[in-house]
C-alpha atoms as a PDB file:
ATOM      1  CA  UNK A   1       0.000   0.000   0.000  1.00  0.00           C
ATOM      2  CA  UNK A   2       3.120   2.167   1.240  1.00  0.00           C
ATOM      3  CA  UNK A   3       4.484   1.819  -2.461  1.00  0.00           C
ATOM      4  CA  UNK A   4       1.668   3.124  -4.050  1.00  0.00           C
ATOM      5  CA  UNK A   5       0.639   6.081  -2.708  1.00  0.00           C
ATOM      6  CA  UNK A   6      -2.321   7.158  -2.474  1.00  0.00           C
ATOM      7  CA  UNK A   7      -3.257  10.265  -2.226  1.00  0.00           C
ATOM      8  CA  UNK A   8      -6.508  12.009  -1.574  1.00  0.00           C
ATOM      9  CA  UNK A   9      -7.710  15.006  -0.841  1.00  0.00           C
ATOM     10  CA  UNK A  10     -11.372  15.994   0.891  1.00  0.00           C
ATOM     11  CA  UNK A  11     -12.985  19.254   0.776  1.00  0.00           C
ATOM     12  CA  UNK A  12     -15.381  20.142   3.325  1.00  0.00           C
ATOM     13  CA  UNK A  13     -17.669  23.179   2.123  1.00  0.00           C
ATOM     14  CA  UNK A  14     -19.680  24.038   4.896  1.00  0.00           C
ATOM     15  CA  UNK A  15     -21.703  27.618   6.364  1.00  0.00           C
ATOM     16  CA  UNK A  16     -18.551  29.537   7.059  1.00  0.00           C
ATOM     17  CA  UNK A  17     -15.817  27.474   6.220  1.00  0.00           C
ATOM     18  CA  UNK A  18     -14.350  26.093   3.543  1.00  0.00           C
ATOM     19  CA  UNK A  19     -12.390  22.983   4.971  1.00  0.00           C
ATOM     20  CA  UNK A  20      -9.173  21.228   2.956  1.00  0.00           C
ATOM     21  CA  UNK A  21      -7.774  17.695   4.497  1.00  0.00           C
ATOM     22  CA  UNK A  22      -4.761  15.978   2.209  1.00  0.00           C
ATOM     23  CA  UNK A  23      -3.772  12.807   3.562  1.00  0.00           C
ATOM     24  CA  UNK A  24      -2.109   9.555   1.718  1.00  0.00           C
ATOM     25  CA  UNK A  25      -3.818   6.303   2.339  1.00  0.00           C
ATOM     26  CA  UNK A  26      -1.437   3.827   4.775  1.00  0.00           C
ATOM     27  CA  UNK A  27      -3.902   1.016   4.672  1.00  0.00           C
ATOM     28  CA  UNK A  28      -7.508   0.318   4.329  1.00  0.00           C
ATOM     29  CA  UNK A  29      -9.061   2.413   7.183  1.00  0.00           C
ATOM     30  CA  UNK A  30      -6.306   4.373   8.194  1.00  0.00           C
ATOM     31  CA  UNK A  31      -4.672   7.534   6.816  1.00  0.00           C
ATOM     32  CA  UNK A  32      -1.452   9.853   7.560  1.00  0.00           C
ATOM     33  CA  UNK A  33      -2.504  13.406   7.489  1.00  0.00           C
ATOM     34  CA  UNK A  34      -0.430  15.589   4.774  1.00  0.00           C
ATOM     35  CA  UNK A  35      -1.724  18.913   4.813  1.00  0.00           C
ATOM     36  CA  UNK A  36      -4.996  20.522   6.232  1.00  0.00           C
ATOM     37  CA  UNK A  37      -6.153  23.951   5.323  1.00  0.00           C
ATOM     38  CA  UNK A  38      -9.611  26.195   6.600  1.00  0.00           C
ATOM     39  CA  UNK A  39     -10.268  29.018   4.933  1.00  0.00           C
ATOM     40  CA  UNK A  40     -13.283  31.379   5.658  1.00  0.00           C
ATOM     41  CA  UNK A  41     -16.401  31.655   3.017  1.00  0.00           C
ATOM     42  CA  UNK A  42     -19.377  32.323   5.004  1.00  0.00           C
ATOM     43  CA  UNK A  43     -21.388  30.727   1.921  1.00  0.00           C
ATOM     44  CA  UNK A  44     -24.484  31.403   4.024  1.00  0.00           C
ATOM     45  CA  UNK A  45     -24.220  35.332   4.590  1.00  0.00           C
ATOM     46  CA  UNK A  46     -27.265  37.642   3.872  1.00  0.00           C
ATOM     47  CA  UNK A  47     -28.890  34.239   1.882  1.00  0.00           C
ATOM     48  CA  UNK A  48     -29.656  31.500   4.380  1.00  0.00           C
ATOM     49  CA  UNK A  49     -33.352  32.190   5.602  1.00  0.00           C
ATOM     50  CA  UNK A  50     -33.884  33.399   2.247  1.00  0.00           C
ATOM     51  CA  UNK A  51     -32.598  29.449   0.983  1.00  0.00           C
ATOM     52  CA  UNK A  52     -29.851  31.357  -1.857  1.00  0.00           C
ATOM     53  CA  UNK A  53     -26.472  31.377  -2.531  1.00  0.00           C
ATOM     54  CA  UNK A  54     -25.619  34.993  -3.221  1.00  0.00           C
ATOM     55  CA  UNK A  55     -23.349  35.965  -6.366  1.00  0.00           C
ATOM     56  CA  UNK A  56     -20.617  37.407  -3.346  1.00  0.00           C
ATOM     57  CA  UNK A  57     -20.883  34.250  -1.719  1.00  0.00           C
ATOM     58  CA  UNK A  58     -20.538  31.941  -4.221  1.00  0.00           C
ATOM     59  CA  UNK A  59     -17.338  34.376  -5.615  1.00  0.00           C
ATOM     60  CA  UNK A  60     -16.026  33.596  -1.612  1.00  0.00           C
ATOM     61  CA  UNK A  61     -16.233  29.742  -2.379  1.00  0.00           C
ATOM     62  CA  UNK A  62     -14.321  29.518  -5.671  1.00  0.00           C
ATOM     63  CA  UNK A  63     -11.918  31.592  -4.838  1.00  0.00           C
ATOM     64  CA  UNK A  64     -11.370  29.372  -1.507  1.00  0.00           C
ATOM     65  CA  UNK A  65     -11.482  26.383  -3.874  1.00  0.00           C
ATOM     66  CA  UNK A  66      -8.889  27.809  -5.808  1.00  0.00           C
ATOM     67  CA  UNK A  67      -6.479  28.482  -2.880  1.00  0.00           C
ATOM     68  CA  UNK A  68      -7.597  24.931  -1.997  1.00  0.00           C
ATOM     69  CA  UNK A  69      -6.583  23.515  -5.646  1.00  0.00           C
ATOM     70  CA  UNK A  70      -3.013  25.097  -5.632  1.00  0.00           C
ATOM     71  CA  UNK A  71      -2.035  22.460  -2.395  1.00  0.00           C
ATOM     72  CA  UNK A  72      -4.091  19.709  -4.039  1.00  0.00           C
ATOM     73  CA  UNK A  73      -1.647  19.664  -6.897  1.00  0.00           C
ATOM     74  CA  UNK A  74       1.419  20.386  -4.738  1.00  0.00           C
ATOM     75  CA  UNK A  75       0.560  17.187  -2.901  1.00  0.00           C
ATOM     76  CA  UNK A  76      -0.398  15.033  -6.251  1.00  0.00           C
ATOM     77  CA  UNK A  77      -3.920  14.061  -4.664  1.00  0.00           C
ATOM     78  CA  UNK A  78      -5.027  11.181  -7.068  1.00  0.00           C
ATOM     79  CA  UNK A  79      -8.862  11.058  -6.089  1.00  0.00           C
ATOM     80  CA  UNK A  80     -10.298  15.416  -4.966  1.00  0.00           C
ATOM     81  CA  UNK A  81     -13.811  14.693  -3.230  1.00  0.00           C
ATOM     82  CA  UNK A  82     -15.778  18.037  -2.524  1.00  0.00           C
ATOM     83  CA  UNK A  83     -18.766  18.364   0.205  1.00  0.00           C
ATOM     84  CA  UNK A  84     -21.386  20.900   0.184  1.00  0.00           C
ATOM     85  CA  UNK A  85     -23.615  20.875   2.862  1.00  0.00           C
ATOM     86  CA  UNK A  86     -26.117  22.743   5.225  1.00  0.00           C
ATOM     87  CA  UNK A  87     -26.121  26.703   3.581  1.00  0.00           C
ATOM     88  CA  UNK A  88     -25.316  24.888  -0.072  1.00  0.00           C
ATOM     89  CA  UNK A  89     -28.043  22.270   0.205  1.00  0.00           C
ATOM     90  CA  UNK A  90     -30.877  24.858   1.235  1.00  0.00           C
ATOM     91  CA  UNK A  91     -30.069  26.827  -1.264  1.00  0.00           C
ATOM     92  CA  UNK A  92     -32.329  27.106  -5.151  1.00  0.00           C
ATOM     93  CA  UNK A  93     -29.743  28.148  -7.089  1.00  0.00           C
ATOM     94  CA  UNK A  94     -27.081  25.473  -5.202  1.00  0.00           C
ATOM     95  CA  UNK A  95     -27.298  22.890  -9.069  1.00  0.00           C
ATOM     96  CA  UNK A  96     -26.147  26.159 -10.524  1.00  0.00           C
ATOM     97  CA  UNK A  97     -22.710  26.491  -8.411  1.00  0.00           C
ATOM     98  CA  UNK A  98     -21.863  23.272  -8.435  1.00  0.00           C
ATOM     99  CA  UNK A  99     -21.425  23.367 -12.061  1.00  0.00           C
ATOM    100  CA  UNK A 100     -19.499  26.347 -11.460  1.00  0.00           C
ATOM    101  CA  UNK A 101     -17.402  24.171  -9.930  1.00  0.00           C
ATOM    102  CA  UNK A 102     -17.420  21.602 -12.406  1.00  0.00           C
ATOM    103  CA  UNK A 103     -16.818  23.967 -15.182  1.00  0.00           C
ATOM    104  CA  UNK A 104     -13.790  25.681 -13.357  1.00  0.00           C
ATOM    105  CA  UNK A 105     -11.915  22.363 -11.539  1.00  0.00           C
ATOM    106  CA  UNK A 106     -13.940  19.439 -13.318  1.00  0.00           C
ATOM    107  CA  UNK A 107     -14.671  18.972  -9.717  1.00  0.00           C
ATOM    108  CA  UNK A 108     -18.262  16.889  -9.175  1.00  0.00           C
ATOM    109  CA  UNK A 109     -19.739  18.667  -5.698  1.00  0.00           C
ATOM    110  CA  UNK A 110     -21.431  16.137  -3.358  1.00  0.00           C
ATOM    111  CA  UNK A 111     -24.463  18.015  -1.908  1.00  0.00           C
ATOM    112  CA  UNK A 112     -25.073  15.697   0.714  1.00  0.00           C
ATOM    113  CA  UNK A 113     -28.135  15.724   3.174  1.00  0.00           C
ATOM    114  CA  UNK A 114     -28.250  16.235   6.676  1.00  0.00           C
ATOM    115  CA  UNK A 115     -28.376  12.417   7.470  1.00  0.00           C
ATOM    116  CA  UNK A 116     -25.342  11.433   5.429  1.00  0.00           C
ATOM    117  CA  UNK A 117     -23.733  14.365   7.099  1.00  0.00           C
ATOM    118  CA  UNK A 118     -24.079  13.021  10.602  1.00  0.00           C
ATOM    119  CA  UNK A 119     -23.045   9.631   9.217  1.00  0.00           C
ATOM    120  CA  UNK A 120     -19.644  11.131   7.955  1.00  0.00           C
ATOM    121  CA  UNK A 121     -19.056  13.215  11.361  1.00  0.00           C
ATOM    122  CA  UNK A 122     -19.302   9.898  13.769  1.00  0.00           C
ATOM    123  CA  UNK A 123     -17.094   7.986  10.905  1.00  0.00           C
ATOM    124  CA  UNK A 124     -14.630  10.553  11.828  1.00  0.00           C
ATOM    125  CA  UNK A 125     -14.888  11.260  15.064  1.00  0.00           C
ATOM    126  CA  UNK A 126     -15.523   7.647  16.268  1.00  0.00           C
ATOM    127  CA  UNK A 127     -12.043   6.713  14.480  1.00  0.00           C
ATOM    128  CA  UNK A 128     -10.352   9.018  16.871  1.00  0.00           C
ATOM    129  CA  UNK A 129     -11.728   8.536  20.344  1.00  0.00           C
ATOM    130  CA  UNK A 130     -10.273   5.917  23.274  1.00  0.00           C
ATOM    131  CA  UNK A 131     -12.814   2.853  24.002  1.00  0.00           C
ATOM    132  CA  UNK A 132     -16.075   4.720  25.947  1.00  0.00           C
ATOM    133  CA  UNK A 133     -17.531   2.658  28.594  1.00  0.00           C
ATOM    134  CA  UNK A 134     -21.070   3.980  28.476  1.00  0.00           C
ATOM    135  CA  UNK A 135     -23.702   6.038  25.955  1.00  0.00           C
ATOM    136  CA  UNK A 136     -22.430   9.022  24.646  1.00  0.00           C
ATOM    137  CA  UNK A 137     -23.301  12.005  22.422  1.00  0.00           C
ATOM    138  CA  UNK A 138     -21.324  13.610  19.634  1.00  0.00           C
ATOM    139  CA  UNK A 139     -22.318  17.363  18.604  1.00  0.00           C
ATOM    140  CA  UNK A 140     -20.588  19.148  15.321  1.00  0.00           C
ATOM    141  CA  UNK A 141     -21.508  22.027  15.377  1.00  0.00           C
ATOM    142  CA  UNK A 142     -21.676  24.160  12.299  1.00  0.00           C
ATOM    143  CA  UNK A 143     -22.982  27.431  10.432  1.00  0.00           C
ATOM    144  CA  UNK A 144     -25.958  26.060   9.043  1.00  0.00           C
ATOM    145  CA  UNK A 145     -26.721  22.802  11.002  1.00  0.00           C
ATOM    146  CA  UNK A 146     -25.776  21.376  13.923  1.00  0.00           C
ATOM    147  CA  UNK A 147     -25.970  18.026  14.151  1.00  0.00           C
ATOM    148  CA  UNK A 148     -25.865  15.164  17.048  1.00  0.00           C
ATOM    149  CA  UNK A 149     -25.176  11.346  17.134  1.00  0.00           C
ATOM    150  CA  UNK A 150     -26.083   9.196  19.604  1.00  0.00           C
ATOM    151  CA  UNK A 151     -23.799   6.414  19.846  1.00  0.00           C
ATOM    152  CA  UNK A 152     -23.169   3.518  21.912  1.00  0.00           C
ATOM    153  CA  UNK A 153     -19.300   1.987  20.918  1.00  0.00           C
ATOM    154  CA  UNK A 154     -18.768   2.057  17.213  1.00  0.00           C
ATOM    155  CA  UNK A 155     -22.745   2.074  16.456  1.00  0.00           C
ATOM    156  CA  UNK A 156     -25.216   4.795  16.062  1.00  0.00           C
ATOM    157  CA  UNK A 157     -28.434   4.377  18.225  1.00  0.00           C
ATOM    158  CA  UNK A 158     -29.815   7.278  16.596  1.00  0.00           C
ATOM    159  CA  UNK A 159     -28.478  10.760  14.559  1.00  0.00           C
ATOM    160  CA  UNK A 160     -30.350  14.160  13.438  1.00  0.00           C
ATOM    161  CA  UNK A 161     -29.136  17.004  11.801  1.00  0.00           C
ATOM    162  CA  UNK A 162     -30.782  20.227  12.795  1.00  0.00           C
ATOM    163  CA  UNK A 163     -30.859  23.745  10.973  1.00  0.00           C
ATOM    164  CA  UNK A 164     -29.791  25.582  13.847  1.00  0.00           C
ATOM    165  CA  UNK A 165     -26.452  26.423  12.912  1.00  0.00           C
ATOM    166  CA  UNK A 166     -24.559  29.238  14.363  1.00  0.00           C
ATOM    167  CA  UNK A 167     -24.744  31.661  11.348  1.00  0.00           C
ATOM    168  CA  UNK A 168     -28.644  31.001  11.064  1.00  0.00           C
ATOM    169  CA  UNK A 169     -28.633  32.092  15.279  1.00  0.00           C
ATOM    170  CA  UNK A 170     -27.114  35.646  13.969  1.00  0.00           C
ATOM    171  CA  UNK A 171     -29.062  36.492  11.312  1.00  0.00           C
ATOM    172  CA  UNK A 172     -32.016  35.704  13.111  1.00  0.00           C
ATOM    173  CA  UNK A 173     -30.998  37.671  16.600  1.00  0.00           C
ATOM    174  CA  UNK A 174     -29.264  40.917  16.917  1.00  0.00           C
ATOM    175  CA  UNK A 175     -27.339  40.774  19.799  1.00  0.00           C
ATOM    176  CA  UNK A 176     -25.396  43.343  21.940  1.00  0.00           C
ATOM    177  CA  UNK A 177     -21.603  43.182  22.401  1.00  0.00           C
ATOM    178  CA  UNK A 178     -21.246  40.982  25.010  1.00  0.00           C
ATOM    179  CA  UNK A 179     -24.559  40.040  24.610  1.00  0.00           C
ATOM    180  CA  UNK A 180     -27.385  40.939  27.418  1.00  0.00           C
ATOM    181  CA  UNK A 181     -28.893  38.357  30.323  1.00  0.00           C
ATOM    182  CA  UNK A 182     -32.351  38.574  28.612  1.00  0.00           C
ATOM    183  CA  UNK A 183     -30.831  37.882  25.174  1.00  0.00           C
ATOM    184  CA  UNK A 184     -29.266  34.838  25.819  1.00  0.00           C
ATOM    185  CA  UNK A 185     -32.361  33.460  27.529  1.00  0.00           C
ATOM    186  CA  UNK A 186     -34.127  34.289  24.383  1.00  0.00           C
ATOM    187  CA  UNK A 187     -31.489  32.354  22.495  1.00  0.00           C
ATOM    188  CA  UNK A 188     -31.376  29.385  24.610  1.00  0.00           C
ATOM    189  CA  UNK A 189     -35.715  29.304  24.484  1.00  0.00           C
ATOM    190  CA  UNK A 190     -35.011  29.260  20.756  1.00  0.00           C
ATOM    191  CA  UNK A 191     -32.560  26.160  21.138  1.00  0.00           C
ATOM    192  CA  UNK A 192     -35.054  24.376  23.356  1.00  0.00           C
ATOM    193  CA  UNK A 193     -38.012  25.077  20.986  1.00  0.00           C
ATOM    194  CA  UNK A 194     -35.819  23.374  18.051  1.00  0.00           C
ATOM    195  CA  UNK A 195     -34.433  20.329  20.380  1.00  0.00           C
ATOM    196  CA  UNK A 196     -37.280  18.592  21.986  1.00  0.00           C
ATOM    197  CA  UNK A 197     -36.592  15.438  19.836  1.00  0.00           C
ATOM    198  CA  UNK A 198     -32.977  15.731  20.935  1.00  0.00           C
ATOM    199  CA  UNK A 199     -34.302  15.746  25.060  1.00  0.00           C
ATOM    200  CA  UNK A 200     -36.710  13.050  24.304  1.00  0.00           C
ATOM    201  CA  UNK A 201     -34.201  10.618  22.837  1.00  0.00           C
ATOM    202  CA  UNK A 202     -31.715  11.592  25.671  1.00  0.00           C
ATOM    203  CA  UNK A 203     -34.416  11.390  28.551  1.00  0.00           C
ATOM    204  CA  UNK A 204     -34.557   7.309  27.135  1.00  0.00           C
ATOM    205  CA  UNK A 205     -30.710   6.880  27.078  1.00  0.00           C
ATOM    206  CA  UNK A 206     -29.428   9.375  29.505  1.00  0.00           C
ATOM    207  CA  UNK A 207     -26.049  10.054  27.740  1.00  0.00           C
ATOM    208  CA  UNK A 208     -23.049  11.540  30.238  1.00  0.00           C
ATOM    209  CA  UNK A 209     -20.678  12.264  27.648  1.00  0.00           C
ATOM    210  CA  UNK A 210     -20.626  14.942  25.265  1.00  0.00           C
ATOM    211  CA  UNK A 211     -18.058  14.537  22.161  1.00  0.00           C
ATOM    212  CA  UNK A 212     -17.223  18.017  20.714  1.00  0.00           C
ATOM    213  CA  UNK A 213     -15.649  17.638  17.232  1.00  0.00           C
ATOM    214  CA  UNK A 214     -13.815  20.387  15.400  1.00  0.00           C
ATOM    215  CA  UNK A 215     -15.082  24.111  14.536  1.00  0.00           C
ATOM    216  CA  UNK A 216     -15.741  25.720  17.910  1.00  0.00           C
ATOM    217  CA  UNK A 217     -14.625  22.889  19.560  1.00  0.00           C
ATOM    218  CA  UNK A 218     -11.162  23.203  18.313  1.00  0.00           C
ATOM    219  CA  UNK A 219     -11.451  27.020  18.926  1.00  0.00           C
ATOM    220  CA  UNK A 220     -12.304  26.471  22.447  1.00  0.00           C
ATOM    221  CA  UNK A 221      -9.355  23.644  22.901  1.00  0.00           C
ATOM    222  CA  UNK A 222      -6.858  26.723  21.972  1.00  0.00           C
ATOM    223  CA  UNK A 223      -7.653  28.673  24.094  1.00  0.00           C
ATOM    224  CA  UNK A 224      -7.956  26.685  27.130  1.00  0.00           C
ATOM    225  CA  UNK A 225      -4.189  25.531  25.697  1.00  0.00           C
ATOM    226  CA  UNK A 226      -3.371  29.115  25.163  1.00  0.00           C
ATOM    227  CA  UNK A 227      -1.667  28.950  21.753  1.00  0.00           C
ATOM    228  CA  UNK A 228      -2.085  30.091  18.078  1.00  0.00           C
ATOM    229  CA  UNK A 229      -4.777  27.769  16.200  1.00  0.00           C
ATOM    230  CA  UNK A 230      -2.866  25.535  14.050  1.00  0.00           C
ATOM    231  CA  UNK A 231      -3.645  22.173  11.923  1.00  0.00           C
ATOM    232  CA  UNK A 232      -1.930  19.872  14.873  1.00  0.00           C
ATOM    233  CA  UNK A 233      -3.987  16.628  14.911  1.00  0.00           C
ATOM    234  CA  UNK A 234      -4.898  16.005  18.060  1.00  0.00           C
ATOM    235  CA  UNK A 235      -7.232  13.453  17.989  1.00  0.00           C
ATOM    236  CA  UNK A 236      -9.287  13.870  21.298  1.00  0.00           C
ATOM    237  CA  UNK A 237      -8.605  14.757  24.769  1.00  0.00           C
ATOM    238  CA  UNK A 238     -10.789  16.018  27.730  1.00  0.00           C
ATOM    239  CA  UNK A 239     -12.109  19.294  28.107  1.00  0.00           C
ATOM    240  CA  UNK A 240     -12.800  19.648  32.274  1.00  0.00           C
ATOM    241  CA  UNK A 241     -16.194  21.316  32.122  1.00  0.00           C
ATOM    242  CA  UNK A 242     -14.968  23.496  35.208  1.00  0.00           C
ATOM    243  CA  UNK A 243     -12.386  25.168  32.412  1.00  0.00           C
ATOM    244  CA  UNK A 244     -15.578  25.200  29.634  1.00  0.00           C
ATOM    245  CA  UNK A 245     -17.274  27.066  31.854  1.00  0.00           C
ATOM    246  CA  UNK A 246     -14.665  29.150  32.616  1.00  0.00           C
ATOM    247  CA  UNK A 247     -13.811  30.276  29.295  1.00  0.00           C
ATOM    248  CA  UNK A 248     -17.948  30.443  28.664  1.00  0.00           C
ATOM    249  CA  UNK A 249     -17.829  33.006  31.253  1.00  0.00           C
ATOM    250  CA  UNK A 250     -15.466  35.245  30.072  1.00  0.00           C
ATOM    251  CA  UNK A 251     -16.646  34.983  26.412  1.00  0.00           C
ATOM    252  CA  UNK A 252     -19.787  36.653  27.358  1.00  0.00           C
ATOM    253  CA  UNK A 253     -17.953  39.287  29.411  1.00  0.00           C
ATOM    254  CA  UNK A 254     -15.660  40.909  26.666  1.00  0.00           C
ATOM    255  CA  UNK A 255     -16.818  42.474  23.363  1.00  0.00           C
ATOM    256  CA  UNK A 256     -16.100  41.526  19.985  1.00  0.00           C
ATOM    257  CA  UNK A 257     -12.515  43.319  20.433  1.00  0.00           C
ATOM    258  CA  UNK A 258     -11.509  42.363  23.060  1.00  0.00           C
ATOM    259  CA  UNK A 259     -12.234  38.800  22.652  1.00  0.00           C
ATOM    260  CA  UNK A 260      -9.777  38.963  19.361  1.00  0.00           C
ATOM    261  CA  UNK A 261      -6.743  39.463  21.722  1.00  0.00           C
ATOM    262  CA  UNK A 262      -7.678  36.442  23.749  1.00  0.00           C
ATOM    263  CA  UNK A 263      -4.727  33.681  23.259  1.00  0.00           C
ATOM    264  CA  UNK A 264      -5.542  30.746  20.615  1.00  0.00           C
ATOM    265  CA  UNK A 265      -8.814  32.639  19.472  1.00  0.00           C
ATOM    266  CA  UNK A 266      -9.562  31.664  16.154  1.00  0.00           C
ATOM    267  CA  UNK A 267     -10.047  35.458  14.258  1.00  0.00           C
ATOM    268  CA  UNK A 268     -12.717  33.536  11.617  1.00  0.00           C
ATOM    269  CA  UNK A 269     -14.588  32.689  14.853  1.00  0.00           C
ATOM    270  CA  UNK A 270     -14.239  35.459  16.971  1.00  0.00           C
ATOM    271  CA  UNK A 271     -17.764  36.967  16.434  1.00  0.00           C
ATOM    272  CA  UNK A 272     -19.380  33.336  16.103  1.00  0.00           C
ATOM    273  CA  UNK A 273     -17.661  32.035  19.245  1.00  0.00           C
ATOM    274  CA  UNK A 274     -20.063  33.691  22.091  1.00  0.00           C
ATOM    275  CA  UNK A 275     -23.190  31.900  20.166  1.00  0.00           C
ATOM    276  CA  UNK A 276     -21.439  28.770  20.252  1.00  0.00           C
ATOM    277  CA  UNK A 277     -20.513  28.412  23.881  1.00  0.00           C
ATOM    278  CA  UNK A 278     -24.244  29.558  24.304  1.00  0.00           C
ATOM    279  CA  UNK A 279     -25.213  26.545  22.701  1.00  0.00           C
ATOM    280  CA  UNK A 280     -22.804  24.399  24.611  1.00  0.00           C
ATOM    281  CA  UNK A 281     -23.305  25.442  27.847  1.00  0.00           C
ATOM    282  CA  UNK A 282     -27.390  24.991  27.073  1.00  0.00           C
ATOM    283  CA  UNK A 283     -26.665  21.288  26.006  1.00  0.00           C
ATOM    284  CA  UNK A 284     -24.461  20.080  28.692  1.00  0.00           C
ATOM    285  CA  UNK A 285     -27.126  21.839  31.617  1.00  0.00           C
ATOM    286  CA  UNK A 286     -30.061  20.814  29.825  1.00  0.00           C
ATOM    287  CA  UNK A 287     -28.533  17.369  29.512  1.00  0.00           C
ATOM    288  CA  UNK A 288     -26.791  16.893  32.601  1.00  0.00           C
ATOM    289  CA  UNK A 289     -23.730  16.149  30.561  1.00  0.00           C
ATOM    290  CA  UNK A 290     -21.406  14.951  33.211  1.00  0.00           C
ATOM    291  CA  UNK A 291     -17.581  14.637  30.807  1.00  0.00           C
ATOM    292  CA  UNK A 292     -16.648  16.819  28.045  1.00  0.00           C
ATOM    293  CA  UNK A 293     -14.273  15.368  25.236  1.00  0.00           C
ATOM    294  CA  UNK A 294     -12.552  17.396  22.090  1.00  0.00           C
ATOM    295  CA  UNK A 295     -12.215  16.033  18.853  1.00  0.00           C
ATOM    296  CA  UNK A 296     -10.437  17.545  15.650  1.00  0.00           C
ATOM    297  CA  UNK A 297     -11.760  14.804  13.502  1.00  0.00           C
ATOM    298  CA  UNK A 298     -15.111  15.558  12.145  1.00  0.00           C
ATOM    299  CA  UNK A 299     -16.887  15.428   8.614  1.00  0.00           C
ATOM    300  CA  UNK A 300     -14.176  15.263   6.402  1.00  0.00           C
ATOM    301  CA  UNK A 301     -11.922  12.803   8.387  1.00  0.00           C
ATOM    302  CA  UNK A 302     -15.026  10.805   8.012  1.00  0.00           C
ATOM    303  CA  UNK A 303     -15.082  10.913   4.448  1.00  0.00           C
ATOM    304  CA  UNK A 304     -11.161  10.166   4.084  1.00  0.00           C
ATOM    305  CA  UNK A 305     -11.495   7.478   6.101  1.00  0.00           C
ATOM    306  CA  UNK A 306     -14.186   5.970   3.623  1.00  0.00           C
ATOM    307  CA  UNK A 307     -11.781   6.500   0.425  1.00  0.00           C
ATOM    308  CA  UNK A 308      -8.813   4.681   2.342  1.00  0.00           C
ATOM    309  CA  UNK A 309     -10.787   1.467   1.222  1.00  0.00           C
ATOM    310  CA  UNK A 310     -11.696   2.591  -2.410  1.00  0.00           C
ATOM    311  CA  UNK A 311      -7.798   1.481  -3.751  1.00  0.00           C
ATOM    312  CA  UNK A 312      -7.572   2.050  -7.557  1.00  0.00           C
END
């Protein structure tokens, strides 16, 4: 397999970010990471509620596909799999970019639906975590969608993508800077009104463990580490919740600006950030989430590991 190889490339093209992973295939089911590459798109901006890809938008995507192609062909990738999801998927005019894609890479976009999305994400994420002892939940959460997997081992006992994502949450709220008491009550009452299938499947199986992959995950891992973001595959580790809420707490008590000097904050994520922990810290109360884990593997890891068995 060595002698061969194999090299693919995955791109993730979500809400806000436009997600490169480059790895060569080591044997069926297992990968070694060459390159990995986010840019910022924000594909949903000014066009999600109204279910359209805007010309600017669509202009932010290829030129992040372009940036994307350049290390693509510096790596050789054989096999170049793009994903579209949530923002791209909602979207009427979303058959119309992806042959703008086609026509400019001769790249055939995967506009995948919210199921096959949360079937990627635990492919990924469940290929990085140690051997859990009991039920547990997985959360990616993204711009568009956010979506959960209920897992017990290697098997799903039941998954759900919801269009809650963090970039519909601020186009649908204005919010002050931090944001006020009584709008983050507001927020969370708008969470709860979209979960109750989430609480009723949780109230049967009582999961303890929450498994946070990527985006703001990955965010919040940085700065509880204190360093730069980087591409540094981690795999997973615990997050103590008493440092979650820690960090929660001062997220909501610094503005936009000051928040952007915080060590390891992501600048993509620096105004999306407060809405996330938001969402987090709802989840783990309303759930009585007992452990927090981090994962960097997510969607596209998930994919990647599904080409490491498709050997020309």
């Amino acid at each position: 397999m060595a002698d061969l190889q194999i090299i693919n490339a995955v791109i993730d093209l979500g809400t806000n970010t436009c997600n490169l992973l480059i790895a060569e295939t080591t044997a069926p089911g297992n990968f070694r990471v060459l390159h990995e590459e986010r840019i910022a798109v924000k594909m949903g901006r000014g066009g999600i509620h109204k279910k359209k890809l805007l010309p600017e938008a669509m202009e932010r995507g290829l030129n992040a596909l372009s940036l994307h192609e350049i290390n693509i062909r510096r790596f050789g990738a054989s096999t170049v799999r793009v994903i579209g999801t949530s923002a791209i998927r909602g979207a009427s005019n979303k058959a119309e970019f992806a042959e703008m894609v086609k026509t400019r890479f001769g790249w055939e976009m995967e506009i995948i639906d919210g199921s096959s999305e949360a079937e990627y994400i635990f492919r990924g994420t469940v290929n990085s975590l140690p051997p859990l002892q009991e039920k547990y939940l997985v959360v990616d959460i993204g711009g568009g969608s956010n979506e959960f997997i209920l897992a017990e081992g290697e098997n799903i006992l039941w998954k759900k993508s919801f269009n809650i994502g963090i970039a519909r949450v601020l186009e649908l709220f204005t919010l002050s800077d931090p944001p006020l008491k009584a709008e983050i009550i507001t927020v969370e009452e708008w969470f709860k009104d979209h979960l109750s299938e989430l609480e009723e499947i949780c109230q049967l199986h009582h999961p303890k463990v929450l498994v946070g992959c990527s985006g703001a995950f990955d965010t919040l891992m940085d700065i509880l580490e204190g360093k730069e973001p980087d591409a540094t595959y981690r795999k997973s580790s615990t997050f103590p919740l008493s440092d979650f809420y820690r960090i929660h707490r001062q997220l909501l008590s610094v503005n936009q600006e000051e928040r952007s000097r915080i060590p390891g904050i992501d600048k993509n994520r620096v105004e999306m950030i407060v809405v996330a922990t938001i969402f987090i810290n709802f989840i783990l109360n309303k759930l009585e989430i007992r452990e927090l884990i981090h994962t960097h593997f997510s969607l596209k890891e998930g994919v990647m590991f599904e080409m490491t068995y498709l050997v020309p």
